[in-house]
Structure formats: structure tokens, C-alpha cells
N, C-alpha and C. Protein backbone atom coordinates (compact mmCIF):
# COMPACT_ATOMS: atom_id res chain seq x y z
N UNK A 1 53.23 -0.87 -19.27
CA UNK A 1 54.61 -0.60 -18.86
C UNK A 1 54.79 -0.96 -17.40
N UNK A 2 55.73 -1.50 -16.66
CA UNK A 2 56.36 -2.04 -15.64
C UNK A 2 56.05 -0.79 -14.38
N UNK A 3 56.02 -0.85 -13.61
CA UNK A 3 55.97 0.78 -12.60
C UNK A 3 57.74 0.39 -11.89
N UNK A 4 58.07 1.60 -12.30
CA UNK A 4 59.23 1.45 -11.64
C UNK A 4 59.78 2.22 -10.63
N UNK A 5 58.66 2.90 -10.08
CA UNK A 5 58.71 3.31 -8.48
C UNK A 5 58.07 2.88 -7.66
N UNK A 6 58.61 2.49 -6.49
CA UNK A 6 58.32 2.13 -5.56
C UNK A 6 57.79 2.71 -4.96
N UNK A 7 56.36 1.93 -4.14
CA UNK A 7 55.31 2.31 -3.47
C UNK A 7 56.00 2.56 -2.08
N UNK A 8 55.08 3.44 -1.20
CA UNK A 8 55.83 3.77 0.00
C UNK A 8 55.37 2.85 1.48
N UNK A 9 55.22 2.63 2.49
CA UNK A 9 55.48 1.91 3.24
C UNK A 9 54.84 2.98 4.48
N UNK A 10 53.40 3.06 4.81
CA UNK A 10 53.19 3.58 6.38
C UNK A 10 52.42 2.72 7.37
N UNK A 11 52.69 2.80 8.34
CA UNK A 11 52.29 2.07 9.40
C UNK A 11 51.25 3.01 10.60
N UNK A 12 50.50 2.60 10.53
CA UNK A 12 49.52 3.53 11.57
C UNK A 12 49.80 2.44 13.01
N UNK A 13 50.30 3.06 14.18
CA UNK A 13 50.06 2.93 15.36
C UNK A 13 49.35 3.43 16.50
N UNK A 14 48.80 2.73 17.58
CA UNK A 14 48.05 3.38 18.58
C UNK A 14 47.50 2.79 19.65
N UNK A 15 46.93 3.23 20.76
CA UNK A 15 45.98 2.06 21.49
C UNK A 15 45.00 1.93 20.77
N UNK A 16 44.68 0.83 21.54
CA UNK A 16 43.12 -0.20 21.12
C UNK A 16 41.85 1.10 21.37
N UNK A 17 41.36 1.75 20.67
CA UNK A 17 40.08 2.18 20.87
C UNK A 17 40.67 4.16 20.43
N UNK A 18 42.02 3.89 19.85
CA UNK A 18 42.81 5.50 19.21
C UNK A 18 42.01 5.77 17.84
N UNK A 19 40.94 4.93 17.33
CA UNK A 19 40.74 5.16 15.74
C UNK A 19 41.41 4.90 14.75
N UNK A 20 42.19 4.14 15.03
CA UNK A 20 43.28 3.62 13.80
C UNK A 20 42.73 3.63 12.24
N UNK A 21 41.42 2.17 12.83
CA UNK A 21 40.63 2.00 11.65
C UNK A 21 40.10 3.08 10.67
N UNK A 22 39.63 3.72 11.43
CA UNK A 22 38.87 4.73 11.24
C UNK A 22 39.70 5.74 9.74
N UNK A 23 40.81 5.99 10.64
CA UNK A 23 42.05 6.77 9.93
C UNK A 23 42.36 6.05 8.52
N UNK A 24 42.65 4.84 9.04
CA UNK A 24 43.61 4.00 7.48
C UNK A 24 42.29 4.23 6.33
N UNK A 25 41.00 4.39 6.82
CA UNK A 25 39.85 4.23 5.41
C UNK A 25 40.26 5.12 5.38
N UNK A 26 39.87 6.48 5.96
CA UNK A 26 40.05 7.79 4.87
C UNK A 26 41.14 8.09 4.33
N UNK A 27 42.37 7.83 4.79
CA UNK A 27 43.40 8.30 4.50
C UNK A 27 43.65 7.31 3.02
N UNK A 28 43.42 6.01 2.93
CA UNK A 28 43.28 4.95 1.74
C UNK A 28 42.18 5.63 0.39
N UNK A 29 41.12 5.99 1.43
CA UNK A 29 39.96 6.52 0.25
C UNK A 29 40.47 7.84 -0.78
N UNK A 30 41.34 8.76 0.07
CA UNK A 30 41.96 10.40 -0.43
C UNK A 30 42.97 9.50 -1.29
N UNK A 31 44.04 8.83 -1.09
CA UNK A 31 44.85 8.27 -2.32
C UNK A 31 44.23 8.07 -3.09
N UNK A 32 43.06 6.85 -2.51
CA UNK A 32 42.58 6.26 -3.99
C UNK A 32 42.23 7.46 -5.08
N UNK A 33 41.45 8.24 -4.18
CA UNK A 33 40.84 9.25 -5.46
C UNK A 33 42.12 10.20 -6.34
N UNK A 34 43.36 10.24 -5.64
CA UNK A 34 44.44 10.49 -6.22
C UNK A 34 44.89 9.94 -7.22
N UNK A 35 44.68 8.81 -7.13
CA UNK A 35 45.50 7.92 -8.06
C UNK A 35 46.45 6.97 -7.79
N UNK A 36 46.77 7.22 -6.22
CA UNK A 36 47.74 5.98 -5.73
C UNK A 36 46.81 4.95 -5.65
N UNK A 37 47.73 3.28 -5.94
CA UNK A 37 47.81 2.39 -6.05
C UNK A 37 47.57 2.06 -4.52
N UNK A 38 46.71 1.67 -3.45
CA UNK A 38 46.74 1.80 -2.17
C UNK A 38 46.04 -0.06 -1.39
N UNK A 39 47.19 -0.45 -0.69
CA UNK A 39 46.83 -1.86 -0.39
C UNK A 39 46.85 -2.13 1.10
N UNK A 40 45.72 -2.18 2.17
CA UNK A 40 45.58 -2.34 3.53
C UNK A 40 46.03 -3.40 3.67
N UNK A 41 46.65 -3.19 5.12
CA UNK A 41 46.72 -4.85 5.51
C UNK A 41 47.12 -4.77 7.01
N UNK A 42 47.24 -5.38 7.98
CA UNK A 42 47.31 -5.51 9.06
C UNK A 42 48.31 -6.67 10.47
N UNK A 43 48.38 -6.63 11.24
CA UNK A 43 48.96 -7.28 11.98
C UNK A 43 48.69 -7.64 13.34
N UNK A 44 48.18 -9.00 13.94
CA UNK A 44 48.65 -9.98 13.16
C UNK A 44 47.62 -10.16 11.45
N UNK A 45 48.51 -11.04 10.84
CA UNK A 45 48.13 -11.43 9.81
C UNK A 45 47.27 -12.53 9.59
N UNK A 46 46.60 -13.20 8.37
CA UNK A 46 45.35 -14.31 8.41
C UNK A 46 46.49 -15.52 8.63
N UNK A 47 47.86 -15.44 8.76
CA UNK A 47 48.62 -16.91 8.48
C UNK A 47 48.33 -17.49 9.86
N UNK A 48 48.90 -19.02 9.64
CA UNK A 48 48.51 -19.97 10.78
C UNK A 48 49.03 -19.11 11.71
N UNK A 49 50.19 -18.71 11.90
CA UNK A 49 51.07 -17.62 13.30
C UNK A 49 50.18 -16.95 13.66
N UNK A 50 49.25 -16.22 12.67
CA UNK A 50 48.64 -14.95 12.94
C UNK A 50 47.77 -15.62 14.03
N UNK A 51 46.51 -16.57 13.45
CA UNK A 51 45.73 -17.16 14.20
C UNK A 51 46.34 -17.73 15.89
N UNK A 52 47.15 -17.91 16.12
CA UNK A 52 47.89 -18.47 17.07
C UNK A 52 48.34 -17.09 17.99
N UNK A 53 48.57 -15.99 17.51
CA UNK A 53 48.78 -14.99 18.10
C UNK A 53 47.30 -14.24 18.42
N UNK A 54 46.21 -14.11 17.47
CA UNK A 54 45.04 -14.07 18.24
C UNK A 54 44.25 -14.79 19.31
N UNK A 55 44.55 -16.10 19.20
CA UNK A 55 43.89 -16.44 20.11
C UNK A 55 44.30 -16.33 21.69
N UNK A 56 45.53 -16.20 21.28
CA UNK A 56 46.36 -15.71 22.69
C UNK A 56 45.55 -14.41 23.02
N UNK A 57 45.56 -13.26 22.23
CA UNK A 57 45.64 -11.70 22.91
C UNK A 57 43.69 -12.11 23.22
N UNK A 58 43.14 -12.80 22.45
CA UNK A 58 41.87 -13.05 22.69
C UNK A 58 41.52 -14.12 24.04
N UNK A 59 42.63 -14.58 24.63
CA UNK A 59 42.56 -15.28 26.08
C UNK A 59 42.62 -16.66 25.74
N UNK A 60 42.16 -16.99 25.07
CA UNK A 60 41.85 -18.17 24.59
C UNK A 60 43.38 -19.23 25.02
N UNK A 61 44.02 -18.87 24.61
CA UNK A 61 45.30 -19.84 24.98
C UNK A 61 46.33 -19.06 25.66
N UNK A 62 47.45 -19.31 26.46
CA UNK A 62 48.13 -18.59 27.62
C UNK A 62 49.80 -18.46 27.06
N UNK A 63 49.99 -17.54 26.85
CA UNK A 63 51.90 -17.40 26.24
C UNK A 63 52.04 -16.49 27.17
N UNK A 64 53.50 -16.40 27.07
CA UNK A 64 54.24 -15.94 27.99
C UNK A 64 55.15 -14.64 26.82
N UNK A 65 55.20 -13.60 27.72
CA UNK A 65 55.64 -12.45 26.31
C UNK A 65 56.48 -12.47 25.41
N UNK A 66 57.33 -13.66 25.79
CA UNK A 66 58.67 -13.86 25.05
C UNK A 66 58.34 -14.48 23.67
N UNK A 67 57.17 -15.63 24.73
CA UNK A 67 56.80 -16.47 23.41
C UNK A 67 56.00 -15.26 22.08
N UNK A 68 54.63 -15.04 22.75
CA UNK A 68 54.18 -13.90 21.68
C UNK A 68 55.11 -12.81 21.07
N UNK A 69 56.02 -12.41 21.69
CA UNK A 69 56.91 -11.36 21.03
C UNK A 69 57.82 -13.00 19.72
N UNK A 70 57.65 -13.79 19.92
CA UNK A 70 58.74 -14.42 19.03
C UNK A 70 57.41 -14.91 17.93
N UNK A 71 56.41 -15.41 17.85
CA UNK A 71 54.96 -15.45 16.96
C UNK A 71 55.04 -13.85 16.51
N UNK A 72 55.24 -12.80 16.88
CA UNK A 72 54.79 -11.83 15.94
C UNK A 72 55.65 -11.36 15.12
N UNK A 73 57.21 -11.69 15.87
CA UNK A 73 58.48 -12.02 14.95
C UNK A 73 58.31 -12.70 13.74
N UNK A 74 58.02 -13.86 13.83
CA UNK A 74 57.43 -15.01 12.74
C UNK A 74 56.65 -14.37 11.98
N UNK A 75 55.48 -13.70 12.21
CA UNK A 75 54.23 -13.40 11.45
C UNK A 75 54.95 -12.53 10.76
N UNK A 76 55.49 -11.46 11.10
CA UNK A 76 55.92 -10.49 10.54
C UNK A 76 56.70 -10.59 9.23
N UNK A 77 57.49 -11.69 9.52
CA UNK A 77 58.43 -12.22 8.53
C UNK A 77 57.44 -13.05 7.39
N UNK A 78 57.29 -13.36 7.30
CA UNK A 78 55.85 -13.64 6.59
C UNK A 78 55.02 -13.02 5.96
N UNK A 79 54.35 -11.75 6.73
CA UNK A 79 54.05 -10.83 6.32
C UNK A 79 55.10 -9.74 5.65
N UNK A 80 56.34 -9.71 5.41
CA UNK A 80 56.97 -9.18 4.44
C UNK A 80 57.49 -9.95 3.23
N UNK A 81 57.62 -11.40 3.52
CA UNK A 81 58.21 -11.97 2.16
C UNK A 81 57.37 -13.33 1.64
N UNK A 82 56.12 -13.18 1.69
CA UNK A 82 55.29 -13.98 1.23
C UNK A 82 54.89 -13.42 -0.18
N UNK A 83 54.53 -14.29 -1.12
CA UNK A 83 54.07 -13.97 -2.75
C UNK A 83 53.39 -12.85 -2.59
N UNK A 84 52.82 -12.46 -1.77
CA UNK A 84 51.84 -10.97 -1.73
C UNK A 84 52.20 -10.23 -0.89
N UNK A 85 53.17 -10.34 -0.41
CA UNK A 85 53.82 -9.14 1.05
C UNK A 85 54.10 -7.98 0.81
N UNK A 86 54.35 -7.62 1.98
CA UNK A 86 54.83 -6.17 1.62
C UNK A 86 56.19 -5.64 0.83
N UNK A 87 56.86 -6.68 0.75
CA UNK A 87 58.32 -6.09 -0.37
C UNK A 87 57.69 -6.19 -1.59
N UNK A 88 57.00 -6.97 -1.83
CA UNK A 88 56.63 -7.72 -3.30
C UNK A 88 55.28 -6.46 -3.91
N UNK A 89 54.77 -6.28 -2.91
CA UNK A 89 53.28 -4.81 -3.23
C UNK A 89 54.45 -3.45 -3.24
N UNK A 90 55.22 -3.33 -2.03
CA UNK A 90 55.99 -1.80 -2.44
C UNK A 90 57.10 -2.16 -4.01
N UNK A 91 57.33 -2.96 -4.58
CA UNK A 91 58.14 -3.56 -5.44
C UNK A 91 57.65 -3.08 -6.38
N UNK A 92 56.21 -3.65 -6.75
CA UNK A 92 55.74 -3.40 -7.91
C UNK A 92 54.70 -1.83 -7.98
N UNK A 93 55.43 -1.29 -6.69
CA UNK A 93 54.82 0.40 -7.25
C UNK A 93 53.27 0.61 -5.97
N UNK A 94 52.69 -0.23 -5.05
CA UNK A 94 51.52 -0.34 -4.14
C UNK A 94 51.96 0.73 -2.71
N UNK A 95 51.39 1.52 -2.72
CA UNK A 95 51.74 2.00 -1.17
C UNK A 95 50.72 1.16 -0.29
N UNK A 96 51.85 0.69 0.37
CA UNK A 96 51.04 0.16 1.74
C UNK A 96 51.02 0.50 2.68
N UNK A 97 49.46 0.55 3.62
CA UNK A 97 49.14 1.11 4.66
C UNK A 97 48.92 -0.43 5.43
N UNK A 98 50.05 -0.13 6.48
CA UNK A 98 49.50 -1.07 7.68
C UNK A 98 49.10 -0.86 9.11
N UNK A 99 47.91 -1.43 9.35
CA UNK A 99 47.67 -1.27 10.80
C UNK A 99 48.37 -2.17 11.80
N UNK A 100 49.31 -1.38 12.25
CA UNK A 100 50.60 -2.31 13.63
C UNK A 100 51.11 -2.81 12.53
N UNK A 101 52.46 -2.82 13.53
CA UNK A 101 53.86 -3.24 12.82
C UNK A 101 54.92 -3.38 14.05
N UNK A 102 56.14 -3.58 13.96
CA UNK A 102 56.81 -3.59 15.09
C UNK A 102 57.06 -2.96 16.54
N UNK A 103 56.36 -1.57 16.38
CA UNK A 103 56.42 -0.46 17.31
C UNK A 103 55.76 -1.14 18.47
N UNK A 104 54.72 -1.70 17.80
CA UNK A 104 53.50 -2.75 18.87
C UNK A 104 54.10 -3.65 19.71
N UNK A 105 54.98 -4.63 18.83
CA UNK A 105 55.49 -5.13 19.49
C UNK A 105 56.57 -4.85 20.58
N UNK A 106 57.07 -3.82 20.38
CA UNK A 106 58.02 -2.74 21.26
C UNK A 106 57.49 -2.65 22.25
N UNK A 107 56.26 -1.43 22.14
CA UNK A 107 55.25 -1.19 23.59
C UNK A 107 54.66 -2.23 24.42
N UNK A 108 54.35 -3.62 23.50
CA UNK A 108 52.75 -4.28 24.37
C UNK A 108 53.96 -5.61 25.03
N UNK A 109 54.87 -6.38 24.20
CA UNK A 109 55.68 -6.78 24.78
C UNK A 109 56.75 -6.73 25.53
N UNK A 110 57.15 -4.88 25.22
CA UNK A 110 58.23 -4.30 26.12
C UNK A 110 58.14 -4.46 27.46
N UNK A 111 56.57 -4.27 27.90
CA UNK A 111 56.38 -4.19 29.29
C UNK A 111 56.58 -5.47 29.92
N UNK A 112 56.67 -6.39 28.97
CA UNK A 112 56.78 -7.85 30.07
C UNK A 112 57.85 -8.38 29.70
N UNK A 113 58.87 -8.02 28.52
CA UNK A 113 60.02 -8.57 28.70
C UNK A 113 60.88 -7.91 28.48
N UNK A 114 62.50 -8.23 27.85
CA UNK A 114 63.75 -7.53 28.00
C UNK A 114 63.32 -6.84 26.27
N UNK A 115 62.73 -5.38 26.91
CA UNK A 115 62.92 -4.48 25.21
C UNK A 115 63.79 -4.60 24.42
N UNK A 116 65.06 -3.64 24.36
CA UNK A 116 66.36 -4.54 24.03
C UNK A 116 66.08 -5.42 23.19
N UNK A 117 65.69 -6.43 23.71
CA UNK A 117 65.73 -8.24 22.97
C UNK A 117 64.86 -7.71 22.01
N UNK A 118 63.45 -7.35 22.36
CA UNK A 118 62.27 -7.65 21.33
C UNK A 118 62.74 -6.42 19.98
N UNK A 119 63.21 -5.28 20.35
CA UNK A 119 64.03 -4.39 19.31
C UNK A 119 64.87 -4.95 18.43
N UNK A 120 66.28 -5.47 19.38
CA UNK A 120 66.96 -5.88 18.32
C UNK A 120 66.36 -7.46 17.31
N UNK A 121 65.83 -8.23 17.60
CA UNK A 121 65.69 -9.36 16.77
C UNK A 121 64.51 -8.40 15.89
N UNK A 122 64.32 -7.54 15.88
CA UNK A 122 63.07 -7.16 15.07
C UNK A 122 63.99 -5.92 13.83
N UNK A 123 64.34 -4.96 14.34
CA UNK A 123 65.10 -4.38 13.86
C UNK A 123 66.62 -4.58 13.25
N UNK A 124 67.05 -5.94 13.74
CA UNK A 124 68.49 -6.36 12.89
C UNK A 124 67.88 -7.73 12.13
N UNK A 125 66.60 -8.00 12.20
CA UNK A 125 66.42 -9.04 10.77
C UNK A 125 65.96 -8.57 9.19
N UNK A 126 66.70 -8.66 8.86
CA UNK A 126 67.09 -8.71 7.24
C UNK A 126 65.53 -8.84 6.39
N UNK A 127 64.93 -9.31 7.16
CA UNK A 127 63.53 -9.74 6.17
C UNK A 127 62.76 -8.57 6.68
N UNK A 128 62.42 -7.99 7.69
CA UNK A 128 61.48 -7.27 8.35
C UNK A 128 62.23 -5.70 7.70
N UNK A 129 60.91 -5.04 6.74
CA UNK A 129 61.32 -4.12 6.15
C UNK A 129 60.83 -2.53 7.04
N UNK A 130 61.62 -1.68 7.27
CA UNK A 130 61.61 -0.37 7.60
C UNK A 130 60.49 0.40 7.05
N UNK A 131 59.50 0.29 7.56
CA UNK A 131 58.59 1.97 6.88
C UNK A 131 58.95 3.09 6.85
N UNK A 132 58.17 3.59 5.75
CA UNK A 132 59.04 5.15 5.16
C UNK A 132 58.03 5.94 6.25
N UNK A 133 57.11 5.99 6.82
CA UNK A 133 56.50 6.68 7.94
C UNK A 133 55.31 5.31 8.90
N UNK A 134 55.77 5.96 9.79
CA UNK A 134 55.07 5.32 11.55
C UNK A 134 53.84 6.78 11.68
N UNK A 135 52.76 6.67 11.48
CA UNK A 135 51.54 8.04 12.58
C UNK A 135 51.27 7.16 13.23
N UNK A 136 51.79 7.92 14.36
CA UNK A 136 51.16 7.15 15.79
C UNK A 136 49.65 8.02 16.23
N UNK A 137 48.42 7.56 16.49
CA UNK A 137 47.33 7.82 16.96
C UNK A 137 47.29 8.22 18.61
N UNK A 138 48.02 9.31 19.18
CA UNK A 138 47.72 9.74 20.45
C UNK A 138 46.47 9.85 20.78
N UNK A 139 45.36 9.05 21.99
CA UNK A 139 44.69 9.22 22.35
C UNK A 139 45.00 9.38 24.13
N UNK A 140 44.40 9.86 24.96
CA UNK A 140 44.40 9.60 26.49
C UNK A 140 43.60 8.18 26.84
N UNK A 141 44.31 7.16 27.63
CA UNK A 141 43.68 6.47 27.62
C UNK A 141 42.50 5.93 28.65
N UNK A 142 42.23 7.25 28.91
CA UNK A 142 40.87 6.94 29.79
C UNK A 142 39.56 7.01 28.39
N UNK A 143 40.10 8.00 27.14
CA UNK A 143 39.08 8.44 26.26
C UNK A 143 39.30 6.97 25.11
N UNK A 144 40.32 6.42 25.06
CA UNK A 144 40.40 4.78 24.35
C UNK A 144 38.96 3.83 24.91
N UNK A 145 39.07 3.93 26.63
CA UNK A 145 38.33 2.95 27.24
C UNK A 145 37.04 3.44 27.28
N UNK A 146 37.01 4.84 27.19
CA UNK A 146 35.76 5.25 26.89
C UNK A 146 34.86 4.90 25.18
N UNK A 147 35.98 4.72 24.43
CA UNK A 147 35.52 4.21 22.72
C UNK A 147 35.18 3.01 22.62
N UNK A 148 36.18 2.06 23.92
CA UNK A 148 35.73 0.53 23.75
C UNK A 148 34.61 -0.03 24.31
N UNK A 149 34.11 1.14 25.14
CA UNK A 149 32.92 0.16 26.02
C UNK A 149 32.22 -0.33 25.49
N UNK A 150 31.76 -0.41 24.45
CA UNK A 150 30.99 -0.96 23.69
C UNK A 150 31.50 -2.08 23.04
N UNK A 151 32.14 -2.34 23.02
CA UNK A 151 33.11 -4.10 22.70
C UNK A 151 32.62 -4.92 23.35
N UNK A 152 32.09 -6.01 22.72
CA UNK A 152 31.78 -7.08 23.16
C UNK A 152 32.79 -7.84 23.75
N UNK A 153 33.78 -8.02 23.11
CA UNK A 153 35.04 -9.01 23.88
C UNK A 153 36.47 -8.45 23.67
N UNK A 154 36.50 -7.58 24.75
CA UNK A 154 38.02 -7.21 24.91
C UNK A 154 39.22 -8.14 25.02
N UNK A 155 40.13 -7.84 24.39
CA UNK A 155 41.47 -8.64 24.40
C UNK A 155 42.16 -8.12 25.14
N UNK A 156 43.13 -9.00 26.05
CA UNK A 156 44.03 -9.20 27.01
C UNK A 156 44.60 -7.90 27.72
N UNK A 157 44.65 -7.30 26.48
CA UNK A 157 45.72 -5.62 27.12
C UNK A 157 44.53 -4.57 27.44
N UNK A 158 42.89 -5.06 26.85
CA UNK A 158 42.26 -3.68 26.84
C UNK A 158 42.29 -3.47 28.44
N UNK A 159 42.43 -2.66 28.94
CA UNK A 159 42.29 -2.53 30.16
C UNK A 159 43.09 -0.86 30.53
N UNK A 160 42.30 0.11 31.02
CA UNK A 160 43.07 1.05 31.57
C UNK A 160 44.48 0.74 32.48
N UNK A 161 44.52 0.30 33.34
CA UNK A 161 45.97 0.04 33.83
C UNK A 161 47.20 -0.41 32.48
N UNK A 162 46.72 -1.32 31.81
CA UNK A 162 47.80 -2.11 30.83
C UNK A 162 47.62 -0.51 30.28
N UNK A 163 46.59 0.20 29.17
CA UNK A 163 46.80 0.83 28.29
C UNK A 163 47.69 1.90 28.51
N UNK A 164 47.84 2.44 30.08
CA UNK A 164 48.49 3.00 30.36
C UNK A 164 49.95 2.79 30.42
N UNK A 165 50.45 1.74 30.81
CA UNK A 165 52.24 1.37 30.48
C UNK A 165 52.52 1.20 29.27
N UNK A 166 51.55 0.70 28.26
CA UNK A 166 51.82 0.80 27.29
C UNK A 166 51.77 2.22 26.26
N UNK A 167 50.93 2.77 26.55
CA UNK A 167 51.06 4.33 26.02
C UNK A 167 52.84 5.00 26.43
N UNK A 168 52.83 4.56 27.96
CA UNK A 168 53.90 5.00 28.54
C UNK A 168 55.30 4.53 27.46
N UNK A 169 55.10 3.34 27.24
CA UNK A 169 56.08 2.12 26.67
C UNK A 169 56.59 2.72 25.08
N UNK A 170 54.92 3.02 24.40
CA UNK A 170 55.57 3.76 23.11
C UNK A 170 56.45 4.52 22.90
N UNK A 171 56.22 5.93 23.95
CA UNK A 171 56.78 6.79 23.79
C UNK A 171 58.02 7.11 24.32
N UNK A 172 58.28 5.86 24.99
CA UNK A 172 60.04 5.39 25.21
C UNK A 172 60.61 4.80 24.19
N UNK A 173 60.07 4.30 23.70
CA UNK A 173 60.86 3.52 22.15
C UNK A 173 60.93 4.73 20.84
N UNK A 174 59.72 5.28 20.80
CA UNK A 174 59.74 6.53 20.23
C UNK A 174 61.56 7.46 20.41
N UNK A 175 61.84 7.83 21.98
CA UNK A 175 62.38 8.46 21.99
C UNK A 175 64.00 7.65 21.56
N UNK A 176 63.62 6.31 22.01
CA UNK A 176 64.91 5.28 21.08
C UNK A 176 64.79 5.46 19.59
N UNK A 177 63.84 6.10 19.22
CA UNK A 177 63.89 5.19 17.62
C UNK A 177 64.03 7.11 16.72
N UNK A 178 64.27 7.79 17.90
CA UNK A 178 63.95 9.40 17.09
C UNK A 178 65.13 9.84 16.30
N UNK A 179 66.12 9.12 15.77
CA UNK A 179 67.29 9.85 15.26
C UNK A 179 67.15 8.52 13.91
N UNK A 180 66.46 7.10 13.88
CA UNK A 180 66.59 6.14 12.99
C UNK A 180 65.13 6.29 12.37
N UNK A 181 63.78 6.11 12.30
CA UNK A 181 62.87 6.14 12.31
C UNK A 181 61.76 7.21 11.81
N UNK A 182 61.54 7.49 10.87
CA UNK A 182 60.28 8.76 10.74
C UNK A 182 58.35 8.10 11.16
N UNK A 183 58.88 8.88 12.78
CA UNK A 183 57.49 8.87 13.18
C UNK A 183 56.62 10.20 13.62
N UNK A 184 55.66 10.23 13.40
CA UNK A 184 54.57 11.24 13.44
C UNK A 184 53.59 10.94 14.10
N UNK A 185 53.40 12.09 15.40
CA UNK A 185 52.75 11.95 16.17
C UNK A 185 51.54 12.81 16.42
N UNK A 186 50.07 12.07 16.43
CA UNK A 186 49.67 12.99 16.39
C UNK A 186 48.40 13.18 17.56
N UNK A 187 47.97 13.96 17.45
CA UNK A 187 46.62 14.44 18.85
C UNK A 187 45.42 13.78 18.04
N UNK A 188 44.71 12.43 18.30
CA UNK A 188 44.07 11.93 17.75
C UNK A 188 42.65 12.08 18.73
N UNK A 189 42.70 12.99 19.56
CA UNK A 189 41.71 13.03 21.08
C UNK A 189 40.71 14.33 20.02
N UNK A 190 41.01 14.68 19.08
CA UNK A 190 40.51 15.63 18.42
C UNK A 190 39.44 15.33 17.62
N UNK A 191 38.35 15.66 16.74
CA UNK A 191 37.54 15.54 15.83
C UNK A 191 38.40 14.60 14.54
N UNK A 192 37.52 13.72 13.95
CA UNK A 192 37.66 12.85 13.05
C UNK A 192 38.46 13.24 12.05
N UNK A 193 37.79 15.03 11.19
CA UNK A 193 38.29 15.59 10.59
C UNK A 193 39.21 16.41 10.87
N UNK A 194 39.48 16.69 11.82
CA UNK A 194 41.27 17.72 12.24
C UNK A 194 42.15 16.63 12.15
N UNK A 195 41.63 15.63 12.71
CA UNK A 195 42.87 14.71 12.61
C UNK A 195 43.51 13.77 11.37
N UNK A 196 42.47 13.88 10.59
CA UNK A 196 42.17 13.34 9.29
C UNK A 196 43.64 14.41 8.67
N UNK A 197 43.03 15.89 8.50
CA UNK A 197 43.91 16.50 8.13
C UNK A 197 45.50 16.42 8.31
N UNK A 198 45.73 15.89 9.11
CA UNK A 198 47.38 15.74 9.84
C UNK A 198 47.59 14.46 9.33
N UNK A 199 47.14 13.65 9.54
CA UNK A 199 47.23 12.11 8.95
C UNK A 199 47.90 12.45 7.36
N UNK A 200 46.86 12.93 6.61
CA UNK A 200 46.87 13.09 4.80
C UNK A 200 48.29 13.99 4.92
N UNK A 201 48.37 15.32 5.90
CA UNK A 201 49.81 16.06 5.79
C UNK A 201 50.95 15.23 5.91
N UNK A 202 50.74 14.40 6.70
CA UNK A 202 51.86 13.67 7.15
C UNK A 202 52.51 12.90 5.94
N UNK A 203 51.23 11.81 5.43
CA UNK A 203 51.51 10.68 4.24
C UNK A 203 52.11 11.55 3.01
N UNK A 204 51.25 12.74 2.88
CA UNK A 204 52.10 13.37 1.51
C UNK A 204 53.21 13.62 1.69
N UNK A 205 54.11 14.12 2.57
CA UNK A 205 55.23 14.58 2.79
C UNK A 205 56.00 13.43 2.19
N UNK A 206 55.77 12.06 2.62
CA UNK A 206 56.20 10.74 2.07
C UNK A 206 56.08 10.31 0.73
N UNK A 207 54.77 10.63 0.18
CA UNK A 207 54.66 10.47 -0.55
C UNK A 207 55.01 11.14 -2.16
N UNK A 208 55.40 12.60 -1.79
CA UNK A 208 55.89 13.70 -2.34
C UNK A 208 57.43 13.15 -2.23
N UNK A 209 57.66 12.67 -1.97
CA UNK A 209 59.65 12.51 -1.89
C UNK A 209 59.90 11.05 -3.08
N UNK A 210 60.46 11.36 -4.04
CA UNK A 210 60.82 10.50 -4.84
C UNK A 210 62.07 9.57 -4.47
């Protein structure tokens, strides 16, 4: 038989070294054993854009924020209406969990260009679909740079100074996006498992709403 509800739509946000990863397995593994239908995926994406936007945040080649804020525009769009995207997986009944989504682009490009701009072309295009929940991963970001030291090759933003305007950056768009938007915020500076717990509270609430 056809599934004729639609899968739900969350987006995990955070700094580089908040546990994101960490979060999307368990929180993917507790569905699975539920019974949801559960499909990861991430941003940027494997498409040519995607690659082109890594190699930038990886140093490798030099854009200017406008340009990268307009590549993750692209990717994005792509990443919602490609044969396997995300309209086409929440369509046929898949909750999808993504790591980054537009918010990112809000914070990491806000700081270097006109927010505003990077909001509205993101939020008034027609293809780029709304998640039914945003958990944002609060960490302090002296305790981020303390998770990354161990990285072999940091990308462009890792850096305490950047992580800091950008932490700053979220939670200005946050307070833009608090009357349109269901986001959940949470104290991720905590044990694996407390925070685990808030994560799973959060998704059911979403997932409990028909």
C-alpha cells in the first residue's frame, strides 16, 4: 500500500565541534528501532556545487561570501528537488534528518554579507522546503575548539574568533525567525546522554503531530 503520510523534515544545527554527528546517529538509531522510515543526509551535498563549496570552506579555492552564500543557494535547491531529495523522501512517507540547512547559511555567511539578502533569496524560493523542526546544538565555543583539536585539517571558519560571531550570528536570526520557524534549542555542553534525551523530546513532539 502507498504511505500516505508524510515524513517529517528536521534539521540539526550547530558549530563545528557541537556534536551534531554524534546526535543525528542516535537520534536516527531510536526511530529506527521505532519503526520510522529514517534517511540522513547533509549539507553541502555530494553534487558538483557541493564539491565546489567544499573546497572553498576547505581553503583550497578563494570565494567571496556572496559567491558561497549563492553555491549553497544552488546546492540546496538541488538538494530538495532532485529524484532523491528531500520533497520526494518526505513525499513518500521518509523522515529526514539533515545535518545544516539554511540557518548555516544565515550565521556563517551573515557575518560577511547583507543577511537580509542571504534570508530572503533562501526563504522566498519556492523550491527550498521549510523544516517541521531546526535543534540547534548549543555548545560554548571555547569547549567546540576544545573537541576539534584533534582535527587534522580545519576548515576556514574553525577558529575561536569566527566561531564566536557566528554563534553570536545564529542567535540573531533565531530571534528573526522566532514567530515563523520551530526551533529548539538546546545545552549540548552537557553529557552525550542528557542531551540525547532533549534531542528524542524534541523530534517526538514533531513527530507525534499528524
Amino acid at each position: 500500500m502507498p504511505n500516505n503520510t508524510r515524513g517529517k523534515f528536521i534539521v540539526f544545527e550547530g558549530l563545528d565541534g557541537s556534536g551534531k554527528g554524534t546526535q543525528i546517529s542516535l537520534l536516527s538509531k531510536f526511530l529506527n528501532e521505532k519503526g520510522i522510515s529514517i534517511y540522513e543526509t547533509a549539507e553541502p551535498t555530494q553534487s558538483a556545487t557541493g564539491g565546489l563549496i567544499r573546497d572553498t570552506l576547505a581553503g583550497y579555492q578563494k570565494r567571496t561570501a556572496y559567491e558561497l552564500a549563492a553555491l549553497f543557494l544552488t546546492d540546496r535547491i538541488f538538494h530538495n528537488t532532485s529524484a532523491n531529495g528531500i520533497k520526494h523522501l518526505l513525499d513518500s512517507g521518509v523522515t529526514v534528518i539533515c545535518d545544516r540547512y539554511y540557518y548555516s547559511s544565515f550565521a556563517y555567511q551573515g557575518i560577511d554579507t547583507d543577511l537580509k539578502w542571504v534570508m530572503d533569496m533562501n526563504l522566498n524560493c519556492p523550491e527550498i522546503l521549510k523544516p517541521d523542526l531546526c535543534i540547534f546544538l548549543d555548545v560554548p565555543t571555547e569547549q567546540c575548539d576544545e573537541r576539534m583539536g584533534s582535527r587534522q585539517n580545519r576548515e576556514i571558519f574553525e577558529n575561536v574568533d569566527t566561531l564566536n560571531k557566528i554563534r553570536k550570528k545564529f542567535f540573531e536570526v533565531f530571534d528573526l525567525l522566532e514567530n515563523s520557524e520551530n526551533i529548539s534549542i538546546i545545552n549540548a555542553s552537557r553529557s552525550i546522554d542528557d542531551v540525547n534525551r532533549d534531542v528524542v523530546s524534541s523530534a517526538m513532539e514533531i513527530l507525534n503531530k499528524q
